[in-house]
C-alpha atoms as a PDB file:
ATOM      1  CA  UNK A   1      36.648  64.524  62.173  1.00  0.00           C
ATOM      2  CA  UNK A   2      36.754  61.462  59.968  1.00  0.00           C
ATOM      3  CA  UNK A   3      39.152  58.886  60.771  1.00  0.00           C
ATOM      4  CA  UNK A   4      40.771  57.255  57.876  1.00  0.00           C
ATOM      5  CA  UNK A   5      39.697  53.690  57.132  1.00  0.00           C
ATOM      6  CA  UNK A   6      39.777  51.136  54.151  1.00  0.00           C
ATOM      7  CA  UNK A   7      36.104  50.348  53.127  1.00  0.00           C
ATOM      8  CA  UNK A   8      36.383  46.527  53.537  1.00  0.00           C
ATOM      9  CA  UNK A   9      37.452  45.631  56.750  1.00  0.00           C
ATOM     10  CA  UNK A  10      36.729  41.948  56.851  1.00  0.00           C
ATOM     11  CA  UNK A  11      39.893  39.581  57.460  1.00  0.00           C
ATOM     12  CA  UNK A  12      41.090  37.861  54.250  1.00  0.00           C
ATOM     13  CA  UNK A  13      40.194  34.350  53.707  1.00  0.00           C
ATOM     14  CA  UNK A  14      42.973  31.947  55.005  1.00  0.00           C
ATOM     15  CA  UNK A  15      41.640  28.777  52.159  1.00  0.00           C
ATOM     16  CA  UNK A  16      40.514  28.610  49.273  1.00  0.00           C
ATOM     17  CA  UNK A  17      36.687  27.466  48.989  1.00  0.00           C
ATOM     18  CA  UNK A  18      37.087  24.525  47.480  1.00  0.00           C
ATOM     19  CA  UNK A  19      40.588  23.503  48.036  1.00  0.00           C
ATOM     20  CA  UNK A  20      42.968  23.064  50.591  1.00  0.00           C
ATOM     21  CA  UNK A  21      45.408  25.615  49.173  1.00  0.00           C
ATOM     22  CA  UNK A  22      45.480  28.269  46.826  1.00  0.00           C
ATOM     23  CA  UNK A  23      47.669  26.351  44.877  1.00  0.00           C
ATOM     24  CA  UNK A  24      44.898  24.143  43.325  1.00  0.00           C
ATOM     25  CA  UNK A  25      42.957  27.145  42.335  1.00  0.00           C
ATOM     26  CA  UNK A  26      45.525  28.165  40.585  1.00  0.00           C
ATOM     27  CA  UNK A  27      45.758  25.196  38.429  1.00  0.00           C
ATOM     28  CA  UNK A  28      41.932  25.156  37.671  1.00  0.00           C
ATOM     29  CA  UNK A  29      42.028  28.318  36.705  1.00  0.00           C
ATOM     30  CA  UNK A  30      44.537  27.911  34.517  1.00  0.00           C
ATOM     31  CA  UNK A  31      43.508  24.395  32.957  1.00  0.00           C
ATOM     32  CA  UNK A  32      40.273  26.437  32.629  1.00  0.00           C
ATOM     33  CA  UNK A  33      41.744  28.858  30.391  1.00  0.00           C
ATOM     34  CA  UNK A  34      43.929  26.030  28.419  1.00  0.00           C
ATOM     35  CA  UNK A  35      40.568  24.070  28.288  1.00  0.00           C
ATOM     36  CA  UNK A  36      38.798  26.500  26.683  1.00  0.00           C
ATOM     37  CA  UNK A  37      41.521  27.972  24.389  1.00  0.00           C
ATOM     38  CA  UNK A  38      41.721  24.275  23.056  1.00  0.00           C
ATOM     39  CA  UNK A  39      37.798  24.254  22.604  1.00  0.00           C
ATOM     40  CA  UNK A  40      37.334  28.034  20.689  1.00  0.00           C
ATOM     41  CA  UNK A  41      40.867  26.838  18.366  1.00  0.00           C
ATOM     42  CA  UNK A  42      39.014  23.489  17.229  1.00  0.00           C
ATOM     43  CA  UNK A  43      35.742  25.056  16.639  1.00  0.00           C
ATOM     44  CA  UNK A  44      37.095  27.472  14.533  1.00  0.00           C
ATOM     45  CA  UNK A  45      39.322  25.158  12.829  1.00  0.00           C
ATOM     46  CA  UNK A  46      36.014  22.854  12.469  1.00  0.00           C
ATOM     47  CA  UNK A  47      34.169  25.743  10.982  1.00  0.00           C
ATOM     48  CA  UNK A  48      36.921  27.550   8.951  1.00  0.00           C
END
């Protein structure tokens, strides 16, 4: 019998890949999404 085990068993990254925390992902992520809200609202203002 089948004994029950999650499909990914690889350990969990301890960093981020480009950072030294996850922390700083975080805020690119974020100033990602703020950058690019910013850029769709003025482009759509510029071509209203």
């Amino acid at each position: 019998m089948q004994e029950n085990h999650p499909v990914d068993e690889e350990p969990a990254l301890e960093k981020p890949p480009f950072f030294k925390s996850w922390k700083g992902m975080y805020w690119l992520v974020l100033g990602n999404l703020a950058f690019m809200i910013v850029l769709f609202y003025a482009i759509t203002k510029y071509y209203e």
